[in-house]
N, C-alpha and C. Protein backbone atom coordinates (compact mmCIF):
# COMPACT_ATOMS: atom_id res chain seq x y z
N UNK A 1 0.83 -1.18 0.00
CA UNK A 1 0.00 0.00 0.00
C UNK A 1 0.88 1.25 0.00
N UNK A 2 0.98 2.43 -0.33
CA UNK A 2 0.68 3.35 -0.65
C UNK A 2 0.67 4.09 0.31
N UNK A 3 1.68 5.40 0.94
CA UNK A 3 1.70 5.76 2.03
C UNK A 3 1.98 7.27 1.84
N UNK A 4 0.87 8.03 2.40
CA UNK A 4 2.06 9.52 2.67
C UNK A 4 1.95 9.85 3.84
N UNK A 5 3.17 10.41 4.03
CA UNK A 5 3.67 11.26 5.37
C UNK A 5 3.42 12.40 5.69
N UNK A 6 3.47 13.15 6.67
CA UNK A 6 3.24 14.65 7.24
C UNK A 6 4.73 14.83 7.47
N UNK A 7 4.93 16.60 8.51
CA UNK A 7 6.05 16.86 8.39
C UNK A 7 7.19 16.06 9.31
N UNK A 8 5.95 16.23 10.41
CA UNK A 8 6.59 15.64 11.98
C UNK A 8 6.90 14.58 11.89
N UNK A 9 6.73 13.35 11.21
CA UNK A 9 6.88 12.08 11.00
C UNK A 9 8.64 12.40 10.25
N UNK A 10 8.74 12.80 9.52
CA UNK A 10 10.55 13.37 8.95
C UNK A 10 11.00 14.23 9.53
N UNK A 11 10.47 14.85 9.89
CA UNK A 11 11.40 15.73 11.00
C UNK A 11 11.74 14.79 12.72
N UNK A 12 11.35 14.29 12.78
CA UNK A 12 11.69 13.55 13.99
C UNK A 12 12.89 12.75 13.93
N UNK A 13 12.32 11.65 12.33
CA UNK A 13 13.63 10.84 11.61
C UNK A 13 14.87 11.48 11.25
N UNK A 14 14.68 12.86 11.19
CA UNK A 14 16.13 14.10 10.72
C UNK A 14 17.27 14.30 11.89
N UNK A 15 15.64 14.38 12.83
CA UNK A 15 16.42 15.57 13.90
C UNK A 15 17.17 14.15 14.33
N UNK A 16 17.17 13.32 14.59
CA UNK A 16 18.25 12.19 15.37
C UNK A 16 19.11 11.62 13.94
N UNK A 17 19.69 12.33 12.93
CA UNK A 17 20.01 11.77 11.86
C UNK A 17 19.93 10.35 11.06
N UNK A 18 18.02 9.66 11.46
CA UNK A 18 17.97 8.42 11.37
C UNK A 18 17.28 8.25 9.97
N UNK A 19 17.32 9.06 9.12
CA UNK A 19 15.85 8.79 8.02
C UNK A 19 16.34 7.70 7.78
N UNK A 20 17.32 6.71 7.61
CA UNK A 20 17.69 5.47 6.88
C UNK A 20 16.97 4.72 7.68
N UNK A 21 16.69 4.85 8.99
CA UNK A 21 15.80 3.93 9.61
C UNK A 21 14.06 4.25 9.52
N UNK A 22 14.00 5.06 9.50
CA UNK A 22 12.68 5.69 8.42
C UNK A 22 12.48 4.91 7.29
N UNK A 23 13.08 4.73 6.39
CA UNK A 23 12.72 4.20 5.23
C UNK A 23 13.09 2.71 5.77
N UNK A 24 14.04 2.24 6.40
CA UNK A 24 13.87 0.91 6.57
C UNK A 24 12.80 0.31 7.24
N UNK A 25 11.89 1.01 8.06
CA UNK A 25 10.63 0.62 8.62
C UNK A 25 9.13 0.98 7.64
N UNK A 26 9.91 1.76 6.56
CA UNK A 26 8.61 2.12 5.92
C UNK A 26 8.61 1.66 4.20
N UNK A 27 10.02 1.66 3.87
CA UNK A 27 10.00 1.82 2.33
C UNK A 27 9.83 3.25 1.95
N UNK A 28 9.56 3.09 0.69
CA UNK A 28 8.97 4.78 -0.16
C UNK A 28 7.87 4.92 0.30
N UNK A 29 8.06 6.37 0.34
CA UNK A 29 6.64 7.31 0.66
C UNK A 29 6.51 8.62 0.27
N UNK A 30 5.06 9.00 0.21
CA UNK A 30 4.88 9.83 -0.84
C UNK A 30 4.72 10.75 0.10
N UNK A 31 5.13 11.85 -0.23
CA UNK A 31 5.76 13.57 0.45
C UNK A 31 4.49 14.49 -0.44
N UNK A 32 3.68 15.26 -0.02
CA UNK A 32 2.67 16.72 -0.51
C UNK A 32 3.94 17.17 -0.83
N UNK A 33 3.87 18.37 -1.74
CA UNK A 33 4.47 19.47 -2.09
C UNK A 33 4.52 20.10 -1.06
N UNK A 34 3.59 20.45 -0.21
CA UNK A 34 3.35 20.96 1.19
C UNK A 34 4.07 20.66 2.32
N UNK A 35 4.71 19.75 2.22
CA UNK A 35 5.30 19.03 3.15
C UNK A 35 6.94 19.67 3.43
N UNK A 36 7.08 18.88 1.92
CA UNK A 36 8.13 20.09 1.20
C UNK A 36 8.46 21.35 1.76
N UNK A 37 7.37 22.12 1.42
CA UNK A 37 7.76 23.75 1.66
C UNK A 37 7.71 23.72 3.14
N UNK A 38 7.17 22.89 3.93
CA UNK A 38 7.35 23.22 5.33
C UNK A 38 8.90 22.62 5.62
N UNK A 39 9.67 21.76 5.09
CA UNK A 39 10.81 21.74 5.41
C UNK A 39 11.82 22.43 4.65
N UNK A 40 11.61 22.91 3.61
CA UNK A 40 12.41 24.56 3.21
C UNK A 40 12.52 25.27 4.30
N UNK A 41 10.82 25.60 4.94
CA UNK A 41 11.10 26.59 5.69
C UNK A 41 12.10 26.28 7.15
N UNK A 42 11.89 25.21 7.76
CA UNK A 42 13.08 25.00 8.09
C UNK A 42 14.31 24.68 8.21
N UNK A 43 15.09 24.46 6.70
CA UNK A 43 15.85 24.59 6.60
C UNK A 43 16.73 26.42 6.44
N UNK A 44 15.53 26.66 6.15
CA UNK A 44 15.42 28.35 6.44
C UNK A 44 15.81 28.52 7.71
N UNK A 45 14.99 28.16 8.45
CA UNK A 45 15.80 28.61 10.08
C UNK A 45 16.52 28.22 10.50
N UNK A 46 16.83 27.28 10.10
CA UNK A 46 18.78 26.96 10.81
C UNK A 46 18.76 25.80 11.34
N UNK A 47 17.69 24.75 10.79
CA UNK A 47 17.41 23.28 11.23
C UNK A 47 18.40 22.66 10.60
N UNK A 48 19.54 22.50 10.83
CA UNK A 48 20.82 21.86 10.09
C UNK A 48 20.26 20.38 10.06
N UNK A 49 19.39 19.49 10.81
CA UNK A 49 19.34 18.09 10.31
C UNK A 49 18.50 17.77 8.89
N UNK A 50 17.69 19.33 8.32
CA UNK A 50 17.15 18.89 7.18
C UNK A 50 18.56 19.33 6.02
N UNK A 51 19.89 19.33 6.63
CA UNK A 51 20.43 19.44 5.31
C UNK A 51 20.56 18.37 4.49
N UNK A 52 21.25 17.86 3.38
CA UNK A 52 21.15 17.50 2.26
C UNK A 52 19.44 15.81 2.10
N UNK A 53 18.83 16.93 2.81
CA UNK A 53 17.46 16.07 2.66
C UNK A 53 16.95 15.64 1.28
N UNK A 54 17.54 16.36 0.25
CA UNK A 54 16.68 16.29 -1.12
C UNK A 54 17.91 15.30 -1.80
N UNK A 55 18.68 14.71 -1.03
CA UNK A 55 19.49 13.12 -1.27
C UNK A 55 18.67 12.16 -1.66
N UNK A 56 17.31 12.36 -0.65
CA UNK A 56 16.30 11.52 -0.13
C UNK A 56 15.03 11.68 -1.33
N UNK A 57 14.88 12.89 -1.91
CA UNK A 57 13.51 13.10 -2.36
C UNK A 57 13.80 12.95 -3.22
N UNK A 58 12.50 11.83 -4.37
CA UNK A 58 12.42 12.00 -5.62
C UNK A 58 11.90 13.25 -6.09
N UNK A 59 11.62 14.08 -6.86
CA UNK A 59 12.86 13.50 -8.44
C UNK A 59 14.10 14.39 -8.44
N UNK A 60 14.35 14.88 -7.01
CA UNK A 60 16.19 15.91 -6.86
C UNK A 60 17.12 14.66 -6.69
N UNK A 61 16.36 13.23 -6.54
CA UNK A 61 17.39 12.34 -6.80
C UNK A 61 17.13 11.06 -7.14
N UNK A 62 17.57 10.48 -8.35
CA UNK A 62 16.77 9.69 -9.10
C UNK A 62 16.09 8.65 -8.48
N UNK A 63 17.21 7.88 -7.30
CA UNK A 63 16.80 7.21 -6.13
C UNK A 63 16.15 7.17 -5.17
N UNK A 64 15.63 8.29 -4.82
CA UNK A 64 15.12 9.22 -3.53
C UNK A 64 13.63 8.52 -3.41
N UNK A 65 13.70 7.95 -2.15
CA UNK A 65 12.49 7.07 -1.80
C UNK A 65 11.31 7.98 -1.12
N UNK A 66 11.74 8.86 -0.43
CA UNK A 66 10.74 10.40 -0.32
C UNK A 66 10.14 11.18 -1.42
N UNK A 67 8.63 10.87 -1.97
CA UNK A 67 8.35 11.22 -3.79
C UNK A 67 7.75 12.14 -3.65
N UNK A 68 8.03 13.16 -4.15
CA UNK A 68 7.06 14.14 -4.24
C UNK A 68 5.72 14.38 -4.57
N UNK A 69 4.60 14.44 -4.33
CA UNK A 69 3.41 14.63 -4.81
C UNK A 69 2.23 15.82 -5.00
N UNK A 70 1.52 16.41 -6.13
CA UNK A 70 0.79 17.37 -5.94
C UNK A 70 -0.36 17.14 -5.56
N UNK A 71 -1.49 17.79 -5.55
CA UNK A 71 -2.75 17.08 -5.03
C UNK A 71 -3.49 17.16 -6.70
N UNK A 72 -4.34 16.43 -7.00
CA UNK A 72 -5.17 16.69 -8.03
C UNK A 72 -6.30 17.45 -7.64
N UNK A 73 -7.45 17.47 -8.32
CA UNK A 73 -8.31 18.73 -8.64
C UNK A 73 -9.39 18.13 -7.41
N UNK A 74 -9.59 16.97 -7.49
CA UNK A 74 -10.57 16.24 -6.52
C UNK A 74 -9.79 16.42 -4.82
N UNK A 75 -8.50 16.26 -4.95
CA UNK A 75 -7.72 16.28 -3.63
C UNK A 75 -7.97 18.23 -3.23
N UNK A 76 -7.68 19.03 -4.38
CA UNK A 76 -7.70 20.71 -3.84
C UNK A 76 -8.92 20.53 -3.13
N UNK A 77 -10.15 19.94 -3.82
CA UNK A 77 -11.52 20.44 -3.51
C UNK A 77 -11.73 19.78 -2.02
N UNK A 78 -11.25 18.42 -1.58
CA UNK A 78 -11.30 17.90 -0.42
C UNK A 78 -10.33 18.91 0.30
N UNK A 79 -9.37 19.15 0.23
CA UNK A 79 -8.46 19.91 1.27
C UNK A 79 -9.51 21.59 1.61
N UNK A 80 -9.79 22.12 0.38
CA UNK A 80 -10.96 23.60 0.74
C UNK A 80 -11.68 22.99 2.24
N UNK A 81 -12.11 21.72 2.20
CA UNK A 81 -13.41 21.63 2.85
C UNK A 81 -12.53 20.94 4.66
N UNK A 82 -11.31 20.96 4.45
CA UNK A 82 -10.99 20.77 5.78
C UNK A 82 -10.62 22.15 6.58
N UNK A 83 -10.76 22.00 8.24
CA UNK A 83 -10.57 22.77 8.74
C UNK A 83 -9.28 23.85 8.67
N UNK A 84 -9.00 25.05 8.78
CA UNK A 84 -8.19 25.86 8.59
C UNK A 84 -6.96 26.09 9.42
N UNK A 85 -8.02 25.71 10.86
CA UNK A 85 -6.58 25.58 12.08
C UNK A 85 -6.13 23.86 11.96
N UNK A 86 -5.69 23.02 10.99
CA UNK A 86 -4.98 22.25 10.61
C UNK A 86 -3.94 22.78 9.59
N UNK A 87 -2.79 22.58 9.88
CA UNK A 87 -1.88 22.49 9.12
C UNK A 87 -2.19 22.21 7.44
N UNK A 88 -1.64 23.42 6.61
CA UNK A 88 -1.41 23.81 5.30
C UNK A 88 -1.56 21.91 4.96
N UNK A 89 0.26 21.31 5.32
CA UNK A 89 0.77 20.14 4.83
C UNK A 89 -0.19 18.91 5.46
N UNK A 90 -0.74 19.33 6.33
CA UNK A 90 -1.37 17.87 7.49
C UNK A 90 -2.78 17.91 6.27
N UNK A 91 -2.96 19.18 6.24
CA UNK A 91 -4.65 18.90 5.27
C UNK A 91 -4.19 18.53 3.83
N UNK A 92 -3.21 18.76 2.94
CA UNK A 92 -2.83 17.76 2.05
C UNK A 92 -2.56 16.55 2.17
N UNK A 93 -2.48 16.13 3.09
CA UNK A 93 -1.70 14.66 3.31
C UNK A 93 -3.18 13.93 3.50
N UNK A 94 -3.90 14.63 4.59
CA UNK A 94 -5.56 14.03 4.56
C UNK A 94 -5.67 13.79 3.09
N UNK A 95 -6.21 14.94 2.75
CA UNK A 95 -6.88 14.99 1.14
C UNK A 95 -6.11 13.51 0.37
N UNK A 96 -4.79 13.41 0.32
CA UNK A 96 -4.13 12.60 -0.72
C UNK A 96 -4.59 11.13 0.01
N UNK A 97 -4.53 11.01 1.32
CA UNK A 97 -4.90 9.50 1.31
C UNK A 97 -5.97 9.41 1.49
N UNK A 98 -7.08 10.21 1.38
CA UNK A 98 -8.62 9.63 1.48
C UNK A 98 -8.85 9.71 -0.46
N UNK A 99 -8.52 10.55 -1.14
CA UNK A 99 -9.40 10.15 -2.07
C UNK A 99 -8.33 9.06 -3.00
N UNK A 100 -7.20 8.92 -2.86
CA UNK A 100 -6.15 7.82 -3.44
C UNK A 100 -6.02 6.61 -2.48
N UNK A 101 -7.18 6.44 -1.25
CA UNK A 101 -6.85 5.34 -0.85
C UNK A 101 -5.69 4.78 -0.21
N UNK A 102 -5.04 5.91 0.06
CA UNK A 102 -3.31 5.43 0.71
C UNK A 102 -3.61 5.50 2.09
N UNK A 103 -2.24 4.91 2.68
CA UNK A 103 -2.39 4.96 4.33
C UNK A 103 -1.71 6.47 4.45
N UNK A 104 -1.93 6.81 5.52
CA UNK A 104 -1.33 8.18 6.22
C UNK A 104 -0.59 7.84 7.07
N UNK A 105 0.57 8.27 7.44
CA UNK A 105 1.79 8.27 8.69
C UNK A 105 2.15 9.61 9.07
N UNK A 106 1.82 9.83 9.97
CA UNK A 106 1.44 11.15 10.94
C UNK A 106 1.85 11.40 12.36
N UNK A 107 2.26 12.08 12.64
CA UNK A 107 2.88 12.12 14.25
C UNK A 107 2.47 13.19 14.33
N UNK A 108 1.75 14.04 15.80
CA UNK A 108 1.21 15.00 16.36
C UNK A 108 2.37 15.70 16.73
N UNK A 109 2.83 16.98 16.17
CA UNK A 109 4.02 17.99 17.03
C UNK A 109 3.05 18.40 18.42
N UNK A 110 1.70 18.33 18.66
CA UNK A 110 1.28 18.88 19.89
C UNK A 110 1.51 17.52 20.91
């Protein structure tokens, strides 16, 4: 099956420099675009464990078991209709595994 992740779920695997054990418990998994830009932004602030993260992401590396994904037109219209005080990336990641049927892997930063 078919899996996407949120942020906190890779950022946890970063911050202890373990993503190799990340993917060894999970395989590939599919990353929002959203997800993405939330770890730009911290690599923006000075989160040195997301450096050379895009080792990891397809397609910045042909191998990269972290895949990037956009939402389609059915996924935008499900994400409009979720709540607002949820996370930008957490309400893409909903949207992508309810209407594609994938599992979700999610960890609460609260």
């Amino acid at each position: 099956m078919n899996r996407v992740t949120n942020t906190t779920l890779i950022s946890n695997f970063a911050a202890v420099y373990r993503l190799d054990l990340l993917y060894d418990l999970t395989g590939p998994l599919y990353m929002p675009v959203e997800v993405y830009e939330e770890i730009q932004e911290g690599q923006m602030a000075g989160y040195q464990f997301y450096d050379a993260i895009e080792q990891h992401i397809w397609p910045f590396a042909a191998d990269g078991w972290l895949r990037l994904v956009t939402m389609t037109e059915e996924e935008l219209q499900h994400f409009a209709l979720l709540p607002l005080s949820l996370h930008q990336a957490d309400r893409a990641c909903l949207s992508i595994a309810r209407q594609r049927g994938w599992g979700l892997l999610s960890v609460s930063s609260q």
